[in-house]
C-alpha atoms as a PDB file:
ATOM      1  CA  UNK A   1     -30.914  -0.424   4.153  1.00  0.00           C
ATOM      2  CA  UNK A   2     -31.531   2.708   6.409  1.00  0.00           C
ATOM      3  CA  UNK A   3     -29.166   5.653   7.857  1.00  0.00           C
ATOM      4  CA  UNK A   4     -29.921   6.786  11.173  1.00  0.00           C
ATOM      5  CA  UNK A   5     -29.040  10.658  11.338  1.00  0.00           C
ATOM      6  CA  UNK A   6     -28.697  12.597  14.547  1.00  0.00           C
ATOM      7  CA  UNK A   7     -26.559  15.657  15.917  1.00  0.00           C
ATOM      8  CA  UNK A   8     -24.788  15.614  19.346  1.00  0.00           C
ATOM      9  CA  UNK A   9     -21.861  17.923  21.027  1.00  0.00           C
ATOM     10  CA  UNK A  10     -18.436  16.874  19.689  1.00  0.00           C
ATOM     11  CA  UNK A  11     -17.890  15.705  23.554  1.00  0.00           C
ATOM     12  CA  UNK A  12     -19.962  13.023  23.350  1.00  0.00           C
ATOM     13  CA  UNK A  13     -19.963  11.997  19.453  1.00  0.00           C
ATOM     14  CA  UNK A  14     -17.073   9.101  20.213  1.00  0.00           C
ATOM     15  CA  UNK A  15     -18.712   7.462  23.270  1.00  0.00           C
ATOM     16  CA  UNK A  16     -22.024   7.705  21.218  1.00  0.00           C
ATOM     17  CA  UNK A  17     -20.519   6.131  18.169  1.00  0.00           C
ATOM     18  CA  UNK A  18     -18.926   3.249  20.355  1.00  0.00           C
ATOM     19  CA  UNK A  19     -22.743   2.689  22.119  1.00  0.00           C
ATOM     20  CA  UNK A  20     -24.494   2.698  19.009  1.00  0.00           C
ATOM     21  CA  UNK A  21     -22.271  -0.333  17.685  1.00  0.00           C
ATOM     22  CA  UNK A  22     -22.474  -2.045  20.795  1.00  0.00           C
ATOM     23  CA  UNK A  23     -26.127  -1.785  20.278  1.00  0.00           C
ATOM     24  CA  UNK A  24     -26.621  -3.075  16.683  1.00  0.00           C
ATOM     25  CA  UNK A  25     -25.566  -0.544  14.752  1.00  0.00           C
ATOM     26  CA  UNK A  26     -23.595  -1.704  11.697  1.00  0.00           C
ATOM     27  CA  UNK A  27     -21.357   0.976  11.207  1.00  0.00           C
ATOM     28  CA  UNK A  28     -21.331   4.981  12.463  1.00  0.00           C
ATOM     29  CA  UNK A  29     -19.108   8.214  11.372  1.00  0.00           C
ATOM     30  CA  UNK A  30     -18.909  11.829  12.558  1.00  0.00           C
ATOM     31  CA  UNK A  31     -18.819  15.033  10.494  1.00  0.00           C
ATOM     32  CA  UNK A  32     -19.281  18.812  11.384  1.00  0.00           C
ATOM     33  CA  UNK A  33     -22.775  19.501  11.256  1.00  0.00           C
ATOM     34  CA  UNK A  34     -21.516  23.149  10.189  1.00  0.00           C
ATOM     35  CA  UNK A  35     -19.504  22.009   7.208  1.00  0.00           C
ATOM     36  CA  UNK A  36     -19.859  24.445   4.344  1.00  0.00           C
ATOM     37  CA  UNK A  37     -21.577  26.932   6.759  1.00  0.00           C
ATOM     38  CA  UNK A  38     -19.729  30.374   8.258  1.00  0.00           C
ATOM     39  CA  UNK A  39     -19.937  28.226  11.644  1.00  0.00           C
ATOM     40  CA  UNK A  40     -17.779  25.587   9.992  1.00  0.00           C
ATOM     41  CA  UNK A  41     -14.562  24.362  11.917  1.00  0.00           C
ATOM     42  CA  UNK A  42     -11.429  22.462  11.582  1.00  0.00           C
ATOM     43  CA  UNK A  43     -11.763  20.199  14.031  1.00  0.00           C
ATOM     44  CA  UNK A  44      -7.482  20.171  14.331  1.00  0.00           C
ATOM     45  CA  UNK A  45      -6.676  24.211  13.699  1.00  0.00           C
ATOM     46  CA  UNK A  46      -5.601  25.810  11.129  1.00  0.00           C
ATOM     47  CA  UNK A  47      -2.143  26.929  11.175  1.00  0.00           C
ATOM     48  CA  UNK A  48      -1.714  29.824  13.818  1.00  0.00           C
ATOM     49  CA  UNK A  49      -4.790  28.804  15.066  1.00  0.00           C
ATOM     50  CA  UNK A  50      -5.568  26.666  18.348  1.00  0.00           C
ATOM     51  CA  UNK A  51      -7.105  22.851  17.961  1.00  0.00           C
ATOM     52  CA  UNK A  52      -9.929  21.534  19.044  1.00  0.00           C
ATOM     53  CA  UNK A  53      -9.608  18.335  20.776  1.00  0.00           C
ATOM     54  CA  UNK A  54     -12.975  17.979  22.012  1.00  0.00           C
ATOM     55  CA  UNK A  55     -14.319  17.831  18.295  1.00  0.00           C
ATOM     56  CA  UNK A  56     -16.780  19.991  16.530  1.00  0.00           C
ATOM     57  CA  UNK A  57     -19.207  22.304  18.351  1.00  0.00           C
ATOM     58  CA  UNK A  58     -21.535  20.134  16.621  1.00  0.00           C
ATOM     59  CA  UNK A  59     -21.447  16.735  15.066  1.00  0.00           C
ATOM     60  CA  UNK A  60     -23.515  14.992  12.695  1.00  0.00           C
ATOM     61  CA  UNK A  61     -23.767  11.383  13.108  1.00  0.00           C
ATOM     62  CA  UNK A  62     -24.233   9.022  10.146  1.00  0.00           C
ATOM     63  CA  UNK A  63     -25.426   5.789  11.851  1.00  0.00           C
ATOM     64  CA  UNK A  64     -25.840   2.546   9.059  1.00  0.00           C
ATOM     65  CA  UNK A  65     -28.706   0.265  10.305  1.00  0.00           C
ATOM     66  CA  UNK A  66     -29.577  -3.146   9.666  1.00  0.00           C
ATOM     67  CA  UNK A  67     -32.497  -4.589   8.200  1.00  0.00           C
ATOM     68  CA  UNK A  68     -34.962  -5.442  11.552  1.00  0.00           C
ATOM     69  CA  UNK A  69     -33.186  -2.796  13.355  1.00  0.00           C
ATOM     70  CA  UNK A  70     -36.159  -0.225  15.469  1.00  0.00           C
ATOM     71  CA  UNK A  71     -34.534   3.091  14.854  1.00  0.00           C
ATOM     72  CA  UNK A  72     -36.397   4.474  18.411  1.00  0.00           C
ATOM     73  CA  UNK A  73     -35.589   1.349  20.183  1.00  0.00           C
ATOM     74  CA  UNK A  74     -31.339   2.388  19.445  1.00  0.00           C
ATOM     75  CA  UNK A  75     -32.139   5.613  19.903  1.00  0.00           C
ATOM     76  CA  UNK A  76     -33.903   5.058  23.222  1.00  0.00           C
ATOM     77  CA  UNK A  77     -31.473   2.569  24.577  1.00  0.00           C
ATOM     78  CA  UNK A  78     -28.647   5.418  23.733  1.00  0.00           C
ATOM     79  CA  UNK A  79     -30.570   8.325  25.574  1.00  0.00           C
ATOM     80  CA  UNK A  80     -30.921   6.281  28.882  1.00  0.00           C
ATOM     81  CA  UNK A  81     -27.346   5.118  28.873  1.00  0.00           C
ATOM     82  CA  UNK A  82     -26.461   7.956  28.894  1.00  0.00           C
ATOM     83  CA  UNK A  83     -29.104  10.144  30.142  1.00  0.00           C
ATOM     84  CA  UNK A  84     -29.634  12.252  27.450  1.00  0.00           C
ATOM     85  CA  UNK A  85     -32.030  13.683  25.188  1.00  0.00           C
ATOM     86  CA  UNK A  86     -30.638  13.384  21.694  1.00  0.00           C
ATOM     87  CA  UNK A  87     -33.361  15.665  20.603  1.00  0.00           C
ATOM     88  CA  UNK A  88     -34.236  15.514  16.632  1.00  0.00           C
ATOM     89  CA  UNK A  89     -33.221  12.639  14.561  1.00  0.00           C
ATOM     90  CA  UNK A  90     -34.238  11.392  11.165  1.00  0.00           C
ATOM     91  CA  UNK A  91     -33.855   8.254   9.048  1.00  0.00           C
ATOM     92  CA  UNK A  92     -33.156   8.215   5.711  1.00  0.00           C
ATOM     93  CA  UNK A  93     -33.389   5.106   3.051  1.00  0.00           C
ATOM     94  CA  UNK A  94     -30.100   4.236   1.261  1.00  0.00           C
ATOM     95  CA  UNK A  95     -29.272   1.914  -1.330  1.00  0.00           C
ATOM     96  CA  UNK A  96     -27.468  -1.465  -1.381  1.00  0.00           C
ATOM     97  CA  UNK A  97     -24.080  -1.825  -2.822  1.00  0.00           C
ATOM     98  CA  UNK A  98     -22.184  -4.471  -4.028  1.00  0.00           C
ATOM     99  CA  UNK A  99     -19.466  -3.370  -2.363  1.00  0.00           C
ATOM    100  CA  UNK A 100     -17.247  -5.754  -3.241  1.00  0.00           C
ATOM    101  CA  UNK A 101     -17.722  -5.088  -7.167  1.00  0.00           C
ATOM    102  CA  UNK A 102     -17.934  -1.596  -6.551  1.00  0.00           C
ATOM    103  CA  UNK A 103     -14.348  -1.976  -4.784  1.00  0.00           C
ATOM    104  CA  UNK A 104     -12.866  -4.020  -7.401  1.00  0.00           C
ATOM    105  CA  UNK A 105     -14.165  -1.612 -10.629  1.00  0.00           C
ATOM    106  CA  UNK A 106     -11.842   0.714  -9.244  1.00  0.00           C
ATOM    107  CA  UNK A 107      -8.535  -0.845 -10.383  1.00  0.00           C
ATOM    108  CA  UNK A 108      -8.431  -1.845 -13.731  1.00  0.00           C
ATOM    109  CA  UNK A 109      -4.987  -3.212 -15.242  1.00  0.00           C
ATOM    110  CA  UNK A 110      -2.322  -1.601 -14.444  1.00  0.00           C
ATOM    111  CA  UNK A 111       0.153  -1.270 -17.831  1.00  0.00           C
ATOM    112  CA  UNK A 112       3.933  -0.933 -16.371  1.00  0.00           C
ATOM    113  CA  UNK A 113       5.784  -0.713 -19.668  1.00  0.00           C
ATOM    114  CA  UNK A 114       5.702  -2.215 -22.918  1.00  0.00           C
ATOM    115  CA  UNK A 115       6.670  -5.521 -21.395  1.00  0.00           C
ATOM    116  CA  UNK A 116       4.828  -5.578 -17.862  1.00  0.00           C
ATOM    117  CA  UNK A 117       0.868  -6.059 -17.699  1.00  0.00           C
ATOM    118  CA  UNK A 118      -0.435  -6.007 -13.800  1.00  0.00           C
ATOM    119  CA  UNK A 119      -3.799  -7.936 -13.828  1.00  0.00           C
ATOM    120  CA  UNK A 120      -5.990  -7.913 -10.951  1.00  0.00           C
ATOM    121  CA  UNK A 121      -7.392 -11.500 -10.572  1.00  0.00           C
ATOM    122  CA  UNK A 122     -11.449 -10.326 -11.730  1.00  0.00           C
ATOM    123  CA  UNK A 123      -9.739  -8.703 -14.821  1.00  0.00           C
ATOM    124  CA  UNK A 124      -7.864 -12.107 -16.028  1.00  0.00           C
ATOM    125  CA  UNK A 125     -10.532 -13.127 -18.251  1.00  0.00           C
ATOM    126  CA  UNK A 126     -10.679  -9.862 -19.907  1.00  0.00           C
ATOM    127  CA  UNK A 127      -7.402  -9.169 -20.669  1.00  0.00           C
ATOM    128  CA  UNK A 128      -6.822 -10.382 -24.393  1.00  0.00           C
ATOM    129  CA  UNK A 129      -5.427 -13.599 -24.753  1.00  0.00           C
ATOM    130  CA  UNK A 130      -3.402 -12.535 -27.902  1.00  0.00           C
ATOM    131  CA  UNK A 131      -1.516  -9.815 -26.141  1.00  0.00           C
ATOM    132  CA  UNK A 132       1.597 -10.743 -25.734  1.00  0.00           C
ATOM    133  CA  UNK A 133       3.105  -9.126 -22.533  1.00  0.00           C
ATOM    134  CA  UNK A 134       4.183 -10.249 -19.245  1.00  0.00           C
ATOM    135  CA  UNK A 135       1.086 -10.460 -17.235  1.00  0.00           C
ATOM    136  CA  UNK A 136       1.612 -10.435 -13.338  1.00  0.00           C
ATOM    137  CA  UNK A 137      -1.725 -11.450 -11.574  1.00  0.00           C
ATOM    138  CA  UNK A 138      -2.167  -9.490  -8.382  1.00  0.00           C
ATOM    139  CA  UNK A 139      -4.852  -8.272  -6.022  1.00  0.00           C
ATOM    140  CA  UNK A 140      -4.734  -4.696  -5.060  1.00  0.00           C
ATOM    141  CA  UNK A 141      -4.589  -3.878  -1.442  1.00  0.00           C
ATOM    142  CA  UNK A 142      -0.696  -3.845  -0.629  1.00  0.00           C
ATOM    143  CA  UNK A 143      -0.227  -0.787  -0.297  1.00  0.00           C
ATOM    144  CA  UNK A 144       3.664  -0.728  -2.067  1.00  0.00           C
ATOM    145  CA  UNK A 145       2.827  -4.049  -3.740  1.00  0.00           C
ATOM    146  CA  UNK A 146       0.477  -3.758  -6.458  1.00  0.00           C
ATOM    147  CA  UNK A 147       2.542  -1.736  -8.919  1.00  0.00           C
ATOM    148  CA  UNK A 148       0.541   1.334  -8.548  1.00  0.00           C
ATOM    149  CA  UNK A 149       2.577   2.949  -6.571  1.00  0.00           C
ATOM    150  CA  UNK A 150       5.489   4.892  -8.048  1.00  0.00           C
ATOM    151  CA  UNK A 151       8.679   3.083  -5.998  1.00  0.00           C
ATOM    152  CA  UNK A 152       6.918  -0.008  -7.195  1.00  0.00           C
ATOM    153  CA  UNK A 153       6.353   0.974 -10.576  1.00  0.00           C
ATOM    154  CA  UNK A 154      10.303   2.452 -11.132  1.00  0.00           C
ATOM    155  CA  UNK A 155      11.506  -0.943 -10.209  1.00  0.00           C
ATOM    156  CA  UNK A 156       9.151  -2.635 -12.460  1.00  0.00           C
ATOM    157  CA  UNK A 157      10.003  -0.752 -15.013  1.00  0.00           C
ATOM    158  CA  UNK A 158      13.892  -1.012 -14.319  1.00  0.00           C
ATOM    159  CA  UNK A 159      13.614  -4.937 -14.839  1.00  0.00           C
ATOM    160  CA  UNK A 160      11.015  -4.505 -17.620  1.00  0.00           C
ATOM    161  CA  UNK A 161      13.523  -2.590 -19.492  1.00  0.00           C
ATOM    162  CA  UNK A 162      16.946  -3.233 -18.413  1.00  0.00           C
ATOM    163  CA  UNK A 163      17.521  -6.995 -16.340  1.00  0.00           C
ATOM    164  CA  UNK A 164      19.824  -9.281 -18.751  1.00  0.00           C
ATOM    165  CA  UNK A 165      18.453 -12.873 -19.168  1.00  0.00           C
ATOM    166  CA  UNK A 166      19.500 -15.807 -17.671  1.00  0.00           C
ATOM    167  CA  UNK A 167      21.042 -13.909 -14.309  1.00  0.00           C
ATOM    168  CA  UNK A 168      20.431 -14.175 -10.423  1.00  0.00           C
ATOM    169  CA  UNK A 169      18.139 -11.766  -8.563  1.00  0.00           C
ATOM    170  CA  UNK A 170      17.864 -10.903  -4.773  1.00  0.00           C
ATOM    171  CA  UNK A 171      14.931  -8.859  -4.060  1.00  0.00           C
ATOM    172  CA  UNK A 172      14.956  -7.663  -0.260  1.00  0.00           C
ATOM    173  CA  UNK A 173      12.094  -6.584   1.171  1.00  0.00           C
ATOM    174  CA  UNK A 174       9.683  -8.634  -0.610  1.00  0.00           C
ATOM    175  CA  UNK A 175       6.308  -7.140   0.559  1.00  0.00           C
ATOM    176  CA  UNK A 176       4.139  -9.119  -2.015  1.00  0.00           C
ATOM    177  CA  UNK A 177       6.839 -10.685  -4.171  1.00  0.00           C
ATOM    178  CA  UNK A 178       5.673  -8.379  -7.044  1.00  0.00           C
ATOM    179  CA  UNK A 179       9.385  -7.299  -8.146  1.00  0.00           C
ATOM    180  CA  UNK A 180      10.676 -11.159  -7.418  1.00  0.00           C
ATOM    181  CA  UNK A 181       7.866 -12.850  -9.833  1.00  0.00           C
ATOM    182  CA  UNK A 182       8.059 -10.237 -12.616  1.00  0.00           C
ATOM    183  CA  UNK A 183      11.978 -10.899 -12.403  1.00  0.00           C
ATOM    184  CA  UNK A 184      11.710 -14.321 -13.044  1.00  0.00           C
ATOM    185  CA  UNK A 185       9.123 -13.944 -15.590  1.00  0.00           C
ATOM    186  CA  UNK A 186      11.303 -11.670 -17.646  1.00  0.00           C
ATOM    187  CA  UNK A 187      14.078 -14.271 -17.509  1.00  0.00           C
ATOM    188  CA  UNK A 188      15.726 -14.124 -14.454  1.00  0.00           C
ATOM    189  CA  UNK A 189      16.974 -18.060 -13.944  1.00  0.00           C
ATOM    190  CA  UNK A 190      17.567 -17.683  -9.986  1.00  0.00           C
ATOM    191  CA  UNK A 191      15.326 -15.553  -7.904  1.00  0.00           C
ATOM    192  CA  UNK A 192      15.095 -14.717  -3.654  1.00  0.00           C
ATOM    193  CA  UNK A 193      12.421 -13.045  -2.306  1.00  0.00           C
ATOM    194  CA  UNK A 194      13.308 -12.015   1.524  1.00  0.00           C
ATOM    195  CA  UNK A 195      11.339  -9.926   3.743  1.00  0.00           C
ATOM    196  CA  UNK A 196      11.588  -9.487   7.804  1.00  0.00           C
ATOM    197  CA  UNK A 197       7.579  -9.836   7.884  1.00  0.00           C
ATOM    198  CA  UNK A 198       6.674 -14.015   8.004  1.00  0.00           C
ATOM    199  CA  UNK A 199       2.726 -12.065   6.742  1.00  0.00           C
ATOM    200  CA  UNK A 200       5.111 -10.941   3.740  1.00  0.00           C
ATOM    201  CA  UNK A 201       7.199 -13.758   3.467  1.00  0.00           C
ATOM    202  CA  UNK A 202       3.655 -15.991   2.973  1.00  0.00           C
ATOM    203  CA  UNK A 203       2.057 -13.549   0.275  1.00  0.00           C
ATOM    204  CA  UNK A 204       5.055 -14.060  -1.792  1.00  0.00           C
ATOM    205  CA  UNK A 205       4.867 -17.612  -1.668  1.00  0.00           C
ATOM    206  CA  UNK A 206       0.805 -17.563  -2.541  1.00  0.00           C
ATOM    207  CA  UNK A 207       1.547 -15.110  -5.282  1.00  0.00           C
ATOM    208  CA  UNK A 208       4.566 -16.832  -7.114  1.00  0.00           C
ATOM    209  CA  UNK A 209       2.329 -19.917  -7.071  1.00  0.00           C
ATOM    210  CA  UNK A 210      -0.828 -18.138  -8.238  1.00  0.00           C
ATOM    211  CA  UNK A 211       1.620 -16.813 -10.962  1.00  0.00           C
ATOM    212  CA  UNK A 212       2.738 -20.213 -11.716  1.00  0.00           C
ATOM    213  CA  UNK A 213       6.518 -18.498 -11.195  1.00  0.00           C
ATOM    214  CA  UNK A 214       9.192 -20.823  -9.032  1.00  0.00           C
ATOM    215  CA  UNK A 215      11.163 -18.679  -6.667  1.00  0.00           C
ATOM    216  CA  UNK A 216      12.932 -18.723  -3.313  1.00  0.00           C
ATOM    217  CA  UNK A 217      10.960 -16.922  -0.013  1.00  0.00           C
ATOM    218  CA  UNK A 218      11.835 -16.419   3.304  1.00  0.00           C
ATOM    219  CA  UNK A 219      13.006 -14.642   6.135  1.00  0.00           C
ATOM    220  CA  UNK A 220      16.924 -12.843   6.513  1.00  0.00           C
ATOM    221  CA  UNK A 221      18.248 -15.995   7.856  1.00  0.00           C
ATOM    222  CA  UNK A 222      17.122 -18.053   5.218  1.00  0.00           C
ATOM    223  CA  UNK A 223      19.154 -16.529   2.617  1.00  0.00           C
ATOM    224  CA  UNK A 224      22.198 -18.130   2.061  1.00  0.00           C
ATOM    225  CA  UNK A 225      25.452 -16.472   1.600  1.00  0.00           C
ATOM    226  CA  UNK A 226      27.003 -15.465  -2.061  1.00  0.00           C
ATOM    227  CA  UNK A 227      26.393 -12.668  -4.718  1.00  0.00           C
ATOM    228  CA  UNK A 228      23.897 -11.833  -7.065  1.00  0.00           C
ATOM    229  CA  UNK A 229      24.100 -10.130 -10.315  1.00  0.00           C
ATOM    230  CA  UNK A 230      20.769  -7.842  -9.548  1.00  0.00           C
ATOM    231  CA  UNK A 231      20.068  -6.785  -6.096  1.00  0.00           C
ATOM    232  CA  UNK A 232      16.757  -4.856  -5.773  1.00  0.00           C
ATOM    233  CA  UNK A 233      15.299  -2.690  -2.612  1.00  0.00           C
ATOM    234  CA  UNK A 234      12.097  -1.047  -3.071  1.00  0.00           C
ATOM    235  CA  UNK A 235      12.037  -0.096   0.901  1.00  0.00           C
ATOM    236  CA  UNK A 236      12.610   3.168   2.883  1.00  0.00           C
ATOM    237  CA  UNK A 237      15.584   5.759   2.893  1.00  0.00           C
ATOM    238  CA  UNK A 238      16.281   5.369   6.771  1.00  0.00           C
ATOM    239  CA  UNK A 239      16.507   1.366   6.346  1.00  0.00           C
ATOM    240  CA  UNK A 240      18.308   1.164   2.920  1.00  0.00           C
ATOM    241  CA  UNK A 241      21.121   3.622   4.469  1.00  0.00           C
ATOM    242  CA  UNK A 242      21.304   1.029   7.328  1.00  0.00           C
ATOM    243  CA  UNK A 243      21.656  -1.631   4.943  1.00  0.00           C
ATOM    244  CA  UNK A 244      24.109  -0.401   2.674  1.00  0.00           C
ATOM    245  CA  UNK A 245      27.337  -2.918   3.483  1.00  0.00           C
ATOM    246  CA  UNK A 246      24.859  -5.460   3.271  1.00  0.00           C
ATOM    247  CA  UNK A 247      23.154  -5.304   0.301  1.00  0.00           C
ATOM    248  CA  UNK A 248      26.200  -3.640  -1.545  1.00  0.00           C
ATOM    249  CA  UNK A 249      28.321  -6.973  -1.068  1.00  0.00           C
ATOM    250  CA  UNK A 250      25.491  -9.208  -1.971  1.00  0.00           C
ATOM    251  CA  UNK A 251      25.880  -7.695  -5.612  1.00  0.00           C
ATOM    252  CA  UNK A 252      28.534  -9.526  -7.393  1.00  0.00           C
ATOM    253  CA  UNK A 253      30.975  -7.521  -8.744  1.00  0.00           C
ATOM    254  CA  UNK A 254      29.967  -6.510 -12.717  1.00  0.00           C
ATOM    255  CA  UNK A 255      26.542  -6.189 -11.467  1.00  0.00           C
ATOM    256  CA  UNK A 256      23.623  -3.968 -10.381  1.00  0.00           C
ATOM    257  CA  UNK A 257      22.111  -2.489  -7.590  1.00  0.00           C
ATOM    258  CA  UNK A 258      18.366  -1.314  -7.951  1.00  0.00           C
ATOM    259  CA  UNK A 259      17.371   1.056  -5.081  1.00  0.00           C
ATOM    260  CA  UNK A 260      13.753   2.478  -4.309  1.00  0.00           C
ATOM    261  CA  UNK A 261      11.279   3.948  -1.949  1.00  0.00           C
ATOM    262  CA  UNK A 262      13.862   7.246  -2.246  1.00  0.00           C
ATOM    263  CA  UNK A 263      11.970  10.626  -2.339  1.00  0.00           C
ATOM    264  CA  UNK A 264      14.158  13.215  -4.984  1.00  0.00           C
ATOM    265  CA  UNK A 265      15.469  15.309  -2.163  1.00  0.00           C
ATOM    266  CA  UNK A 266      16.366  12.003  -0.093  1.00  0.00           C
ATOM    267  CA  UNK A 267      18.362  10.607  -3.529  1.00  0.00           C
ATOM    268  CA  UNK A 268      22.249  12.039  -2.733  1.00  0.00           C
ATOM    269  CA  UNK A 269      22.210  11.340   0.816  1.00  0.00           C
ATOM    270  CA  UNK A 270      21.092   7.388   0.082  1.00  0.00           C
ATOM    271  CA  UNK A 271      23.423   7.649  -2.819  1.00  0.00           C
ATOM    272  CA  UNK A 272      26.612   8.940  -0.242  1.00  0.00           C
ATOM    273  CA  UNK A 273      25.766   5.795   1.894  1.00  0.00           C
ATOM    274  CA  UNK A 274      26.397   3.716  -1.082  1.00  0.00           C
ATOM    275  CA  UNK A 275      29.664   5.388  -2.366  1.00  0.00           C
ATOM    276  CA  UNK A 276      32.489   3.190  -0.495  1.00  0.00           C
ATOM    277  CA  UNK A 277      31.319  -0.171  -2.712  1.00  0.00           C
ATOM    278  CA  UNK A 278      28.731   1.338  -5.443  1.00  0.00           C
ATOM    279  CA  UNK A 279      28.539   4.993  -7.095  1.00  0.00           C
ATOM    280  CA  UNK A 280      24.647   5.059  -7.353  1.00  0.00           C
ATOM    281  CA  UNK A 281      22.901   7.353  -9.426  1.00  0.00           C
ATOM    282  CA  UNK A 282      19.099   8.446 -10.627  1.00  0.00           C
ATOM    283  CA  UNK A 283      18.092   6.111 -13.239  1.00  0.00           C
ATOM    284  CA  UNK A 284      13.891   7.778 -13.278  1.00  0.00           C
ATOM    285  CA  UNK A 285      11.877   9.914 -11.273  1.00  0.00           C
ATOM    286  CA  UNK A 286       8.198   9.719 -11.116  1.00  0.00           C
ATOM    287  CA  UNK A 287       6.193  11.871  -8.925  1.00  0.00           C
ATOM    288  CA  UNK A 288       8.876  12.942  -6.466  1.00  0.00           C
ATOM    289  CA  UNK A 289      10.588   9.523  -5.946  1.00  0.00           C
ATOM    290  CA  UNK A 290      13.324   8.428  -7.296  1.00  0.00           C
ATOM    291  CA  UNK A 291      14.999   4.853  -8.419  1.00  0.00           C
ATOM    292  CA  UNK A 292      18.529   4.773  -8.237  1.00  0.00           C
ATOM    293  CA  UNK A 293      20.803   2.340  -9.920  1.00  0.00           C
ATOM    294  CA  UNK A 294      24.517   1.151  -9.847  1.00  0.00           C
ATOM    295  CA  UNK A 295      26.853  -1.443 -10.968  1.00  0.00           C
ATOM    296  CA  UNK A 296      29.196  -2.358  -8.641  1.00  0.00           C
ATOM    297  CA  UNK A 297      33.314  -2.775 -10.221  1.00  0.00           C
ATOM    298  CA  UNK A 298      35.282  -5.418 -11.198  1.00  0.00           C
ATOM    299  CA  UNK A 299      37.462  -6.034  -8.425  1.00  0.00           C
ATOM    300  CA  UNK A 300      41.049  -4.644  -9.119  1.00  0.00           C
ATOM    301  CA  UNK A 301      43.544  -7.312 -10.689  1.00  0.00           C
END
């Protein structure tokens, strides 16, 4: 495979980009052809500093070409579209990747506690069949969903460690079911998954059954009315302080409410939304977010 290199004002380095594709090109990207040079600049401003929303002064284009693709024919075809000379250009070989495998080698099992394995599905077969841990299988690639992230992780480890057996879990704002399956397969008997995203709604549903776990998905109006004894939120601050009557009275009363996707200096505010049915407080922090947890009380006799 071959790389196309050639420099052009930052004017014209999008509409070039755009022609090249159009004319075979399989992918193209702009740098500063200054970068690490005195003439280097931020193509944005530095602080105190005006931007620069033309681009560089001068761009480098990094142009991927197909096998059977004539370097001087694109280059040709560019210059009388637009009636210019591109002046130098070079070609450079570069090698094939797997890029695929080379994707995939960079997420390797993800260990959640001492309970909790996350196993992407091309690392099932290595993972030792002896060991004895919960083992969620997952693709990466949802952003919040994969149990790398920290919100993810603090509510992973909150069930890991601390959900009873045997009790009924409402997990709202599903995203990829990842907190709903690894409740039920640490021994949660009754499980909803419910998300406002159908796309979400669907992964949950492919991923409990790739999981082999049994579990209830589906959209706000599909869950029916009644408590839970674990309610758990791995979402936003703005839309868990919106949702605080809700999901507070969906927690029966003797149980918990698991809150995340709270940044440290977000966690009193969330928590003051919460204080008229559940006094919340910060169960872990890892790297500046927070998961907050509460039990709701017994109602008064």
């Amino acid at each position: 495979m071959r790389e196309l290199i050639l420099y052009c004002s930052g004017q014209l380095a999008d509409d070039l980009t755009d022609a090249l594709i159009e004319a075979g090109a399989l992918s193209a990207s702009v740098e500063d052809a200054d970068l690490d040079t005195p003439d280097e600049k931020p193509q944005f401003g530095e602080p105190g500093s005006d931007a620069t929303p033309q681009g560089w002064d001068r761009s480098r284009l990094l142009v991927l070409l197909p096998d059977g693709l004539d370097p001087h024919q694109l280059v040709e075809q560019v210059q009388a579209e637009f009636g210019i000379s591109i002046g130098d250009w070079d070609v450079r070989e570069v090698p094939d990747q797997d890029w695929v495998r080379l994707t995939q080698s960079q997420f390797g099992p993800i260990e959640v506690s001492d309970r909790i394995l996350i196993v992407p599905t091309w690392h099932s077969a290595d993972v030792d069949p002896m060991d004895e841990r919960v083992k969620i299988e997952l693709d990466p690639g949802l952003a919040f969903g994969t149990g790398s992230h920290p919100t993810t992780h603090l509510c992973l480890r909150w069930l890991s460690d601390c959900l009873p057996d045997g009790v009924s879990v409402l997990d709202y704002g599903c995203g990829s079911g990842i907190l709903a399956i690894a409740a039920r397969l640490v021994g949660a008997r009754d499980v909803w998954a419910i998300d406002i995203d159908e796309q979400a709604v669907d992964a949950t549903r492919l991923n409990a059954s790739a999981n082999a776990v049994v579990l209830q998905a589906g959209l706000p109006k599909d869950l029916p009315s009644g408590e839970f004894d674990v309610v758990v939120a791995n979402i936003l601050s703005n839309p868990l302080k919106v949702l605080a009557p809700m999901l507070s009275k969906r927690v029966r009363p003797g149980g918990h409410l698991v809150l995340s996707g709270i940044l440290e200096r977000q966690a009193e505010e969330v928590a003051r939304f919460y204080e008229p049915w559940i006094p919340m407080q910060v169960w872990q922090a890892q790297d500046g977010w927070v998961c907050l947890v509460g039990e709701r009380p017994e109602e008064a006799v």
